[in-house]
C-alpha atoms as a PDB file:
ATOM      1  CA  UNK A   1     -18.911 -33.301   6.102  1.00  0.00           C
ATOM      2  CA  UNK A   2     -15.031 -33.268   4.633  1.00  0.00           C
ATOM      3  CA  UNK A   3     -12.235 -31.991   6.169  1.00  0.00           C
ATOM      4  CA  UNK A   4     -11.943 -29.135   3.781  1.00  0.00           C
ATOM      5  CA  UNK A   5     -15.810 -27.872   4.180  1.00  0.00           C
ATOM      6  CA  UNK A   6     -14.955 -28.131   8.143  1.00  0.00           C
ATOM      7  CA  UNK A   7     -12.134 -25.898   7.868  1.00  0.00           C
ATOM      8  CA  UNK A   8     -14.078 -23.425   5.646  1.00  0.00           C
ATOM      9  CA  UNK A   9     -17.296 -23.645   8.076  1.00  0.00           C
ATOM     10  CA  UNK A  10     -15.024 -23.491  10.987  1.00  0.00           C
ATOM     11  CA  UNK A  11     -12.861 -19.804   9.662  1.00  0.00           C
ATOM     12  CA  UNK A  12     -16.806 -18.538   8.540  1.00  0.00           C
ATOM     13  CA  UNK A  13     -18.142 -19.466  12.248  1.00  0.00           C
ATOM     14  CA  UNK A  14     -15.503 -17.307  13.849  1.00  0.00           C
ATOM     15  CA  UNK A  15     -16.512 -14.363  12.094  1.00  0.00           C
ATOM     16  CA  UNK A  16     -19.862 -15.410  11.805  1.00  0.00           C
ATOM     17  CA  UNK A  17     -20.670 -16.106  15.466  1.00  0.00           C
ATOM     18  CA  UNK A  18     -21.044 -13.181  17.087  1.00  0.00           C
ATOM     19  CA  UNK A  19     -23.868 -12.805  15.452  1.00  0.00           C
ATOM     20  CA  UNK A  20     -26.137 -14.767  17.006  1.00  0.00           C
ATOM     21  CA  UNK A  21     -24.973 -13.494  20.516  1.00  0.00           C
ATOM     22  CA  UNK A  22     -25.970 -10.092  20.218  1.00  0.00           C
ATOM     23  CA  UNK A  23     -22.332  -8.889  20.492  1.00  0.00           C
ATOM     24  CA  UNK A  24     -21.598  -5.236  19.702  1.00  0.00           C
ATOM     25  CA  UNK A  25     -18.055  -5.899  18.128  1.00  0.00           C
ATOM     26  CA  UNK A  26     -16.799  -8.391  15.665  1.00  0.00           C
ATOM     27  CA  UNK A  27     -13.180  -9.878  15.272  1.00  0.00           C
ATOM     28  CA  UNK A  28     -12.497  -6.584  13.241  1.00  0.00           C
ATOM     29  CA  UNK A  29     -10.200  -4.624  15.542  1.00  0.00           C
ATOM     30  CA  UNK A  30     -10.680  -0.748  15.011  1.00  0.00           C
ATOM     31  CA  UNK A  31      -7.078  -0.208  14.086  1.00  0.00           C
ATOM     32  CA  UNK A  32      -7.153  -3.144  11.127  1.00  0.00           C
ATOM     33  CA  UNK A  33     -10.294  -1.614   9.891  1.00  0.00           C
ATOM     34  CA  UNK A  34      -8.729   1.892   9.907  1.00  0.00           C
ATOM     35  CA  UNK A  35      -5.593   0.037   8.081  1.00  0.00           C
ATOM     36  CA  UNK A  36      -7.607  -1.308   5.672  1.00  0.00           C
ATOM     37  CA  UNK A  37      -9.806   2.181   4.762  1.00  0.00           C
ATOM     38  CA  UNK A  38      -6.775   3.012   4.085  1.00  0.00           C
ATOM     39  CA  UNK A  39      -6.326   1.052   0.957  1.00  0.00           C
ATOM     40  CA  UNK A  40      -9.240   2.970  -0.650  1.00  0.00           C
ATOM     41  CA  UNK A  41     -10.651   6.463  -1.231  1.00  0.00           C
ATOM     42  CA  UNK A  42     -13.584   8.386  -1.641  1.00  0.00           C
ATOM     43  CA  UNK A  43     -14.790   8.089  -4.990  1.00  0.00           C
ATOM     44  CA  UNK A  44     -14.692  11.567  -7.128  1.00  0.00           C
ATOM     45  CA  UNK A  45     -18.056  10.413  -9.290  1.00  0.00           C
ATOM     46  CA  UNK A  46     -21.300  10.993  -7.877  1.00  0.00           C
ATOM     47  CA  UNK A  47     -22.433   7.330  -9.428  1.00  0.00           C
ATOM     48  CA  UNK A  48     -21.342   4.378  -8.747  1.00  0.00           C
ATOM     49  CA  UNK A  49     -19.534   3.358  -5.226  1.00  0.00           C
ATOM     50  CA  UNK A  50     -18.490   5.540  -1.905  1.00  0.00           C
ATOM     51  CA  UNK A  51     -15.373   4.246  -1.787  1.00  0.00           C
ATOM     52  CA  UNK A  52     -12.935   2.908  -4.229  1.00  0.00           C
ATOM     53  CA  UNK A  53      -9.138   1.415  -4.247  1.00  0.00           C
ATOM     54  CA  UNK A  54      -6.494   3.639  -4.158  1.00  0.00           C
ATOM     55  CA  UNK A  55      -3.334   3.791  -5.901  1.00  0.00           C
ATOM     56  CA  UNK A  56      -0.593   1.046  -5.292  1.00  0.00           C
ATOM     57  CA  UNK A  57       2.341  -0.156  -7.006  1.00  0.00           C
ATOM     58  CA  UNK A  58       2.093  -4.018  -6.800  1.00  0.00           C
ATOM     59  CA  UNK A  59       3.526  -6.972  -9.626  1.00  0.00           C
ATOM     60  CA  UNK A  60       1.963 -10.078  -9.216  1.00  0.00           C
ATOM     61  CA  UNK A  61       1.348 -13.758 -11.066  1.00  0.00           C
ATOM     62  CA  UNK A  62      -2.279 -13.989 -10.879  1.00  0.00           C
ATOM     63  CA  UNK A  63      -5.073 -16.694 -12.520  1.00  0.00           C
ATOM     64  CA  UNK A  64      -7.298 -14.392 -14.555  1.00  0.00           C
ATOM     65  CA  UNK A  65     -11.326 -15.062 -14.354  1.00  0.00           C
ATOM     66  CA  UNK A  66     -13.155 -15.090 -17.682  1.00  0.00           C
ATOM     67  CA  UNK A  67     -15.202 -18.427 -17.870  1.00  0.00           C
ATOM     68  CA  UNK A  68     -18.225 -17.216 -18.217  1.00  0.00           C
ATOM     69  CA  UNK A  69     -20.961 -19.491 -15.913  1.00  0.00           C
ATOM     70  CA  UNK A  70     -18.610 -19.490 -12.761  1.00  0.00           C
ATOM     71  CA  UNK A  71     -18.224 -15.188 -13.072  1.00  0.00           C
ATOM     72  CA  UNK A  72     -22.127 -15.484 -13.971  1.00  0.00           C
ATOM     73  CA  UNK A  73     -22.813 -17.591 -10.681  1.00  0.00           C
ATOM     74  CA  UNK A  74     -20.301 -14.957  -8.494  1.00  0.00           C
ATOM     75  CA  UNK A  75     -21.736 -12.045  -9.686  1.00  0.00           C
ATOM     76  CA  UNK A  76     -25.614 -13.430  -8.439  1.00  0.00           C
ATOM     77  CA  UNK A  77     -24.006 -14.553  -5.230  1.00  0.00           C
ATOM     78  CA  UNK A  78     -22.989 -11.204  -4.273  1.00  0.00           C
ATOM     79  CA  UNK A  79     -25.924  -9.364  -5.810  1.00  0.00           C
ATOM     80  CA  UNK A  80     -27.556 -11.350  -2.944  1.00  0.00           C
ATOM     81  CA  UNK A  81     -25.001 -10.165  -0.503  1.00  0.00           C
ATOM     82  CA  UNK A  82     -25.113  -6.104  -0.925  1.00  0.00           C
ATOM     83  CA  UNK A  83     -29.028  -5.426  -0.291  1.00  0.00           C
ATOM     84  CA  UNK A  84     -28.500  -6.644   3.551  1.00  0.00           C
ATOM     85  CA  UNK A  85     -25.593  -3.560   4.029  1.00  0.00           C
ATOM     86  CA  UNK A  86     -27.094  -0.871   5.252  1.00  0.00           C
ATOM     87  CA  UNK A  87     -26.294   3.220   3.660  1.00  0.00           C
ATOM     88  CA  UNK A  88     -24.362   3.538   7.183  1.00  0.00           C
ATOM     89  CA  UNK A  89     -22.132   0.260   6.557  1.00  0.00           C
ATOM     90  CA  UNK A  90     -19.541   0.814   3.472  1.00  0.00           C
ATOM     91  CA  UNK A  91     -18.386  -1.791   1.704  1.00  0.00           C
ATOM     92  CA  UNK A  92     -16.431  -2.412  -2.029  1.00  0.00           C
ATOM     93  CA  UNK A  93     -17.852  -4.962  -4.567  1.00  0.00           C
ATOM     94  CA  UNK A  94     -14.525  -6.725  -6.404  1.00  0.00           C
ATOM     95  CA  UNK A  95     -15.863  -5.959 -10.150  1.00  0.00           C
ATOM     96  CA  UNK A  96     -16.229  -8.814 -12.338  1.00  0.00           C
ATOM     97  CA  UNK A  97     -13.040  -7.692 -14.531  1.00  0.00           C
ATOM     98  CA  UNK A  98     -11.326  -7.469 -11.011  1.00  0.00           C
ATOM     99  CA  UNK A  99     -11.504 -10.405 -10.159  1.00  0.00           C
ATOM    100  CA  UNK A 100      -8.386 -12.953  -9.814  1.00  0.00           C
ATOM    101  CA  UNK A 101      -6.578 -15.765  -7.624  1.00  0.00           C
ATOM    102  CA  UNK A 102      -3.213 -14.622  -6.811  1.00  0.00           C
ATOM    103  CA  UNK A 103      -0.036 -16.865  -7.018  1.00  0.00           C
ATOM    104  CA  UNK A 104       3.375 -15.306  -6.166  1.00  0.00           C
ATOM    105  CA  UNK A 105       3.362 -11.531  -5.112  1.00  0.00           C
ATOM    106  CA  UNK A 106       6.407  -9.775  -6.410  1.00  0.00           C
ATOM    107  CA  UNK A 107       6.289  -6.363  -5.104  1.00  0.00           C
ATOM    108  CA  UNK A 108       3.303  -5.473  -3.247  1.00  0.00           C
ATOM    109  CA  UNK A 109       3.091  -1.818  -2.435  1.00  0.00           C
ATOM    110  CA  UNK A 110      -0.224  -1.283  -1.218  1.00  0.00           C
ATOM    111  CA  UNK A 111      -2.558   2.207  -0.921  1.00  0.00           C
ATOM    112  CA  UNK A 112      -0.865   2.664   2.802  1.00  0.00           C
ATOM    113  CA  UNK A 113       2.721   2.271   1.916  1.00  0.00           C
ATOM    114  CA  UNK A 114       2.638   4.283  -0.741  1.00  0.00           C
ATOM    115  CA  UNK A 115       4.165   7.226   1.036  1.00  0.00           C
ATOM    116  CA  UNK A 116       6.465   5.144   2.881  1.00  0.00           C
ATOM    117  CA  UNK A 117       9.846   6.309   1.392  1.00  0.00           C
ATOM    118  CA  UNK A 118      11.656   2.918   2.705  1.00  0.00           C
ATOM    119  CA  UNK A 119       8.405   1.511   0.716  1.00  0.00           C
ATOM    120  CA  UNK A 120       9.504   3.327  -2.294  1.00  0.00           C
ATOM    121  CA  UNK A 121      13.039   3.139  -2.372  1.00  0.00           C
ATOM    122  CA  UNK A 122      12.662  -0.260  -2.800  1.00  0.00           C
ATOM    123  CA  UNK A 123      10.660  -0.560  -5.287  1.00  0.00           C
ATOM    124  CA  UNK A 124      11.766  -2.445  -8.574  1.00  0.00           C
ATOM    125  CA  UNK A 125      12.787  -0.266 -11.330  1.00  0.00           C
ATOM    126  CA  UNK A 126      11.713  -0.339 -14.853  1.00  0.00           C
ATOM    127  CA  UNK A 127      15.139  -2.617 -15.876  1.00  0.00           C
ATOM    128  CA  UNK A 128      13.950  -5.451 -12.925  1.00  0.00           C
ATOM    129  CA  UNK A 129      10.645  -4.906 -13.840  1.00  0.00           C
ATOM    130  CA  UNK A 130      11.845  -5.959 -17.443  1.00  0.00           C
ATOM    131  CA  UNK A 131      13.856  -8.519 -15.980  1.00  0.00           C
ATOM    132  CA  UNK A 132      11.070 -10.698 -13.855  1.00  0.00           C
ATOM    133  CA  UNK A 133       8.860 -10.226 -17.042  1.00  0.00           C
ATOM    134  CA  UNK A 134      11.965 -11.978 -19.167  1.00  0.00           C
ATOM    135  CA  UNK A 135      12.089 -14.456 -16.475  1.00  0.00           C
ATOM    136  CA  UNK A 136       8.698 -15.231 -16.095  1.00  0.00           C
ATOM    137  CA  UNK A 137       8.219 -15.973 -19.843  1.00  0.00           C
ATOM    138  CA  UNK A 138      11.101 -18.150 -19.641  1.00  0.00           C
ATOM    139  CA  UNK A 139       9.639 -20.145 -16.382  1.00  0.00           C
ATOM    140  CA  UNK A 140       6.243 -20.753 -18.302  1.00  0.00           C
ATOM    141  CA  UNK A 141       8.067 -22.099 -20.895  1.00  0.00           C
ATOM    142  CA  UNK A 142      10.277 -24.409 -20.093  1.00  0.00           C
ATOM    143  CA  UNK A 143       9.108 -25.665 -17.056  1.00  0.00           C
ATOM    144  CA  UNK A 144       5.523 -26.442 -18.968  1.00  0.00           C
ATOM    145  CA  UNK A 145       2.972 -26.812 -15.997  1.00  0.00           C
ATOM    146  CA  UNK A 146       0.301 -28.939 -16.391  1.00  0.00           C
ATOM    147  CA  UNK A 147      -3.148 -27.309 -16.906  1.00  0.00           C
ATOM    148  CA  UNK A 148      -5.797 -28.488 -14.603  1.00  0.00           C
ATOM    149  CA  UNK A 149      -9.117 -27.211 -13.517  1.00  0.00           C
ATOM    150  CA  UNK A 150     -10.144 -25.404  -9.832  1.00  0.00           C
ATOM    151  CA  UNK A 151     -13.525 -26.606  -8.588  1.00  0.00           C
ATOM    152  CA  UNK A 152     -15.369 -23.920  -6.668  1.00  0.00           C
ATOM    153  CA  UNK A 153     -15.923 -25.206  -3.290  1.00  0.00           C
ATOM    154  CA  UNK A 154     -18.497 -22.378  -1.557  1.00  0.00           C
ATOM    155  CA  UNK A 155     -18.172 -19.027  -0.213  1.00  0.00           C
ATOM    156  CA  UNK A 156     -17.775 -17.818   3.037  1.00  0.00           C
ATOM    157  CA  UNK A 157     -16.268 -14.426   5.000  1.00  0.00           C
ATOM    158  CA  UNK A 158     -12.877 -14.261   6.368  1.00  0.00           C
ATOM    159  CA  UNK A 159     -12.831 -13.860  10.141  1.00  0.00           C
ATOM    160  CA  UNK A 160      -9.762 -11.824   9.643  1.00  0.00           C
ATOM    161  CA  UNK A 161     -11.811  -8.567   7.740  1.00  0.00           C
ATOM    162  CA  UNK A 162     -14.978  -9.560   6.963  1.00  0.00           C
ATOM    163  CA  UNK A 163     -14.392 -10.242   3.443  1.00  0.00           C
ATOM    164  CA  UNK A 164     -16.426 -12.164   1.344  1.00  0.00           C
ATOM    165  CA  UNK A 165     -14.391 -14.916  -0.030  1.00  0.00           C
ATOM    166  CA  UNK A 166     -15.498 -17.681  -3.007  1.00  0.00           C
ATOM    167  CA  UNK A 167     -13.186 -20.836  -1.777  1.00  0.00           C
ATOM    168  CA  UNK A 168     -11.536 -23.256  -4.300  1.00  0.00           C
ATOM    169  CA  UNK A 169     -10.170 -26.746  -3.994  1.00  0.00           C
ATOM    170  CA  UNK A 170      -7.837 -28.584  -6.201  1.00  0.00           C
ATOM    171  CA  UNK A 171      -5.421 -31.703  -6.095  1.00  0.00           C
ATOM    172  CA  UNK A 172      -2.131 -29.357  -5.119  1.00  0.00           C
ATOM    173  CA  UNK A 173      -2.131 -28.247  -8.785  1.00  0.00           C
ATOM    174  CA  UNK A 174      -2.263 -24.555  -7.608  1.00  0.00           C
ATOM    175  CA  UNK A 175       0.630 -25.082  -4.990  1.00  0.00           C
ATOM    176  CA  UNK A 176       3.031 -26.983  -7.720  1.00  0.00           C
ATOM    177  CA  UNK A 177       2.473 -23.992  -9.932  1.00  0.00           C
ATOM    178  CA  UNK A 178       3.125 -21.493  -7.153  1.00  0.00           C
ATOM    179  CA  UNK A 179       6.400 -23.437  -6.574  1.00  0.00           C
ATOM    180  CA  UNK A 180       7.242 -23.400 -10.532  1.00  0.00           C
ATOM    181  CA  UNK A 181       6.539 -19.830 -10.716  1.00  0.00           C
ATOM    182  CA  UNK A 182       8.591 -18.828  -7.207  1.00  0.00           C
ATOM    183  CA  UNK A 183      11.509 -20.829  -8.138  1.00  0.00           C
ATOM    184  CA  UNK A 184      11.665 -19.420 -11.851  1.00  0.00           C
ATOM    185  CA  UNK A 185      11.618 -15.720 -10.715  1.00  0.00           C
ATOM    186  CA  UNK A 186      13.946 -16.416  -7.544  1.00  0.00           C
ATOM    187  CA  UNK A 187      17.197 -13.962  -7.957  1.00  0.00           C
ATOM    188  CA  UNK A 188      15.835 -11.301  -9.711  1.00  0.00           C
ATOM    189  CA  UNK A 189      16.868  -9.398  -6.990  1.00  0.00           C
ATOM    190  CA  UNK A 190      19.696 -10.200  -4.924  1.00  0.00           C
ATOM    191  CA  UNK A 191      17.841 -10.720  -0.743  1.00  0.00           C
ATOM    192  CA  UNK A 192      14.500 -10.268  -2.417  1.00  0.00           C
ATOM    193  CA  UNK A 193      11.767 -12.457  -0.891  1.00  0.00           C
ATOM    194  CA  UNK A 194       9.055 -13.546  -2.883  1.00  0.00           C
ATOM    195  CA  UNK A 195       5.801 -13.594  -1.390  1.00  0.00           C
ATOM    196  CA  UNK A 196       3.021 -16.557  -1.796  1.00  0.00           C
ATOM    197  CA  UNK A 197      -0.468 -16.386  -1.730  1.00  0.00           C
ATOM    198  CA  UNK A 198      -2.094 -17.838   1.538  1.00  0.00           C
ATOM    199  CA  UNK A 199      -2.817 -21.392   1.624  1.00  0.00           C
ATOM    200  CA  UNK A 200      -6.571 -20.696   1.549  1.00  0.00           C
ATOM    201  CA  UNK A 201      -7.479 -20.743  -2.391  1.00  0.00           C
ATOM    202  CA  UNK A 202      -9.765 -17.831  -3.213  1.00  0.00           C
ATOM    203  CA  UNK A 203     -10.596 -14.635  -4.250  1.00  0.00           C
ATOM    204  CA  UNK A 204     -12.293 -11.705  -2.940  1.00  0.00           C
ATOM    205  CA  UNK A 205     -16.106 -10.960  -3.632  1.00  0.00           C
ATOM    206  CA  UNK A 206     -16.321  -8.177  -1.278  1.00  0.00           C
ATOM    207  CA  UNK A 207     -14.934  -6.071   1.675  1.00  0.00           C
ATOM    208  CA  UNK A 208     -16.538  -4.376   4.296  1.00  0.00           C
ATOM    209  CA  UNK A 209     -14.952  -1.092   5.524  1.00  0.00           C
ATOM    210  CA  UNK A 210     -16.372  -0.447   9.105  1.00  0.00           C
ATOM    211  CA  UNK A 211     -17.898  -2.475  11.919  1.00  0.00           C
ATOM    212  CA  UNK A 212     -20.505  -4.718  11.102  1.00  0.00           C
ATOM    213  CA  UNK A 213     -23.855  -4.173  13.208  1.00  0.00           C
ATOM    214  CA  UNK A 214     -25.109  -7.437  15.104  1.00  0.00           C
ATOM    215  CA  UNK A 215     -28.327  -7.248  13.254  1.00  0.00           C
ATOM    216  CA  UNK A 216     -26.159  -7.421   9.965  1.00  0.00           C
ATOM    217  CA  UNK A 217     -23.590 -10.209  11.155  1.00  0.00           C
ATOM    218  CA  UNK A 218     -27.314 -12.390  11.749  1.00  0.00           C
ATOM    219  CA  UNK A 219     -28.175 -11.421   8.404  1.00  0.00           C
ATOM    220  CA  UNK A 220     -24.957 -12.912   6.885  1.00  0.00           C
ATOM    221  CA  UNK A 221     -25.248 -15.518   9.233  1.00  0.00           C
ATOM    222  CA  UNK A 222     -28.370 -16.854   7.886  1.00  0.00           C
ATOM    223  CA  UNK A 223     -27.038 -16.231   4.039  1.00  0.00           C
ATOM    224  CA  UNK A 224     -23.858 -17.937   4.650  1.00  0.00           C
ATOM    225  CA  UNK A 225     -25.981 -21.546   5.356  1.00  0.00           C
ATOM    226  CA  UNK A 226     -27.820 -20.745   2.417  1.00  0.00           C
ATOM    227  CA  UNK A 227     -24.908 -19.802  -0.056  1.00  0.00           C
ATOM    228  CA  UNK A 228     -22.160 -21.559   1.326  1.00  0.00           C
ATOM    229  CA  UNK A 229     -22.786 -25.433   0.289  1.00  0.00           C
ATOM    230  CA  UNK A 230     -23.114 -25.722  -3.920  1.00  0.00           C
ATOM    231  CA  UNK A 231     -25.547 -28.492  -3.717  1.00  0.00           C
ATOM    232  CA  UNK A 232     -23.775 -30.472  -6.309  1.00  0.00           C
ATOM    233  CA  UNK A 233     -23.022 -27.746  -8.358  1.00  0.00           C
ATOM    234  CA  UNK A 234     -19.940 -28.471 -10.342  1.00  0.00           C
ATOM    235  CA  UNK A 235     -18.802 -24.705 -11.244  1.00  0.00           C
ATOM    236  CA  UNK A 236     -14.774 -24.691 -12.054  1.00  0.00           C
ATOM    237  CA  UNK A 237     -12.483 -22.463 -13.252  1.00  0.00           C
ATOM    238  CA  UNK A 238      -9.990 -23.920 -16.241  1.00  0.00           C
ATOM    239  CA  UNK A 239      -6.473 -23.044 -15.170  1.00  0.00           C
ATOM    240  CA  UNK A 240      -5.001 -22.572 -18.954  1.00  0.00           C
ATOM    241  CA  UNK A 241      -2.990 -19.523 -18.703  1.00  0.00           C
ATOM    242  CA  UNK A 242      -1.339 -17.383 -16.497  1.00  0.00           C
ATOM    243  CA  UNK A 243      -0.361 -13.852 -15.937  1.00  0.00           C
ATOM    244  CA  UNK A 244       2.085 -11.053 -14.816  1.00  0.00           C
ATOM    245  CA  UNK A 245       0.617  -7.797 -13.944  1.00  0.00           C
ATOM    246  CA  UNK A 246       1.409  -4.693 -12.475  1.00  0.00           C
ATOM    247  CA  UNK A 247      -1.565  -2.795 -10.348  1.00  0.00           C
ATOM    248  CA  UNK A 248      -1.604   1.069 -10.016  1.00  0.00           C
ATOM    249  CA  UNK A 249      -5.216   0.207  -8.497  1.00  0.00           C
ATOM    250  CA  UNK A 250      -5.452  -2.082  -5.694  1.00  0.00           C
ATOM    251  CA  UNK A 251      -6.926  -5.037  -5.787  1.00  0.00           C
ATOM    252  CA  UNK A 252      -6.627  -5.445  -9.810  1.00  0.00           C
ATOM    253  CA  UNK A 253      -8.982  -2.473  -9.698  1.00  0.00           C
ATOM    254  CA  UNK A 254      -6.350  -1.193 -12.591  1.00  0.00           C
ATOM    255  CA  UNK A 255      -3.860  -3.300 -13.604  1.00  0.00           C
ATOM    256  CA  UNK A 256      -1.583  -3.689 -16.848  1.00  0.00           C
ATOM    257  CA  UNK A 257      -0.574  -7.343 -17.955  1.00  0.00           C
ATOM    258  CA  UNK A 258       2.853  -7.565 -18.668  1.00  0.00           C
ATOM    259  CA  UNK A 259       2.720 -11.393 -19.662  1.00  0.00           C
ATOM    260  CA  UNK A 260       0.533 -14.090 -20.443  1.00  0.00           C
ATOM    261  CA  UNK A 261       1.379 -17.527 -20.379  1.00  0.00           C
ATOM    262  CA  UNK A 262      -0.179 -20.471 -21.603  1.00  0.00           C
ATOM    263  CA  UNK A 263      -0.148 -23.990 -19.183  1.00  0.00           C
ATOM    264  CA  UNK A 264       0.774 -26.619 -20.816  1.00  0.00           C
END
């Protein structure tokens, strides 16, 4: 086994684990989970989900998902996930359209800050906003990354909040580009700090939103060894273009590009 499929297999165990002890709690403290309910909101339709994401005020350079086999093969995996939640456990499916791999995080205002008036008094205005979308037009362009592809490496859930995570691997493409980007947009603001995406490369599947039951965490357990390795499937995602959004839904639930850039 790799180094990289360790380190995946190794963050899945410690959520994962417990499991197979017969704990009654998982890694998820109460207050992160309480945190983290907070970013959604009981849904007003009677179809569809319990809970949905609430309203944020976030800009972001993301990698949009559209090719069509690798959203195909996502959309199965979790379709194998949901059935083992049970009515008592919430949780909130990432859409298809949702979905995304973040870059640089510009302003990121999330459901739980919103009525944080420090939060909010900070928050760009419609000039800046202008501004960073000039600037990030003129970083695609004449800095002319190199296009590349992202080879989906497995999926797994983060010990952090339970979330159900598709992994990618690349040859540093993904952390030149973050670097391009960051260093294009730096100085929009004078003392602003721009915030990267975490090391891991992924995107989020699917979140739970309370404690997860031993008898589930065995149930993911056993699904993880089954869905986690590809078997030699080569499923990537061509990294052509890039784009600047803002969300008034977290988690791209509802977001308006602003720019769209092609990579060289």
């Amino acid at each position: 086994m790799d180094t990289l499929k360790l380190f995946y297999h190794h963050l899945a165990d410690q959520f994962l684990a417990l499991g197979s002890t017969g704990a009654t709690e998982t890694p998820l403290g109460e207050a992160e989970l309480v945190k983290m309910r907070g970013n959604f909101e009981a849904n007003p339709q009677k179809d569809g989900p319990a809970f949905v994401p609430g309203k944020c005020n976030v800009l972001t350079t993301y990698i949009p998902v559209k090719r069509r086999p690798l959203v195909k093969f996502l959309s199965e995996t979790v379709e194998k996930i949901t059935p083992l939640f049970p009515d008592n456990v919430p949780y909130h499916a990432v859409p298809p359209f949702a979905r995304h791999i973040s870059l640089v995080m510009i302003q990121d205002i999330r459901p739980v800050d919103m009525n944080d008036e420090a939060m909010n008094a900070s928050a760009l205005s419609k000039r800046e906003g202008r501004k960073v979308t000039r600037l990030f037009a003129k970083t695609m362009r004449y800095r002319q990354p190199e296009k590349y592809d992202l080879k989906l490496y497995g999926t797994f859930f983060s010990p952090r909040d339970g979330a159900m995570l598709a992994v990618f691997e690349d040859d540093c493409q993904t952390c030149r580009l973050r670097a391009e980007i960051a260093g294009g947009l730096q100085g929009f603001r004078k003392g602003q700090q721009l915030k990267h995406s975490k090391d891991l490369l992924h995107m989020t599947l699917l979140r739970p939103l309370a404690q997860l039951p031993p008898d589930l965490l065995r149930a993911l357990q056993d699904k993880q060894r089954e869905l986690f390795p590809l078997k030699n499937m080569k499923l990537t995602l061509p990294v052509r273009r890039v784009a600047l959004g803002k969300e008034s839904r977290w988690m791209h639930a509802k977001v308006k590009e602003l720019s769209r850039a092609r990579v060289r």
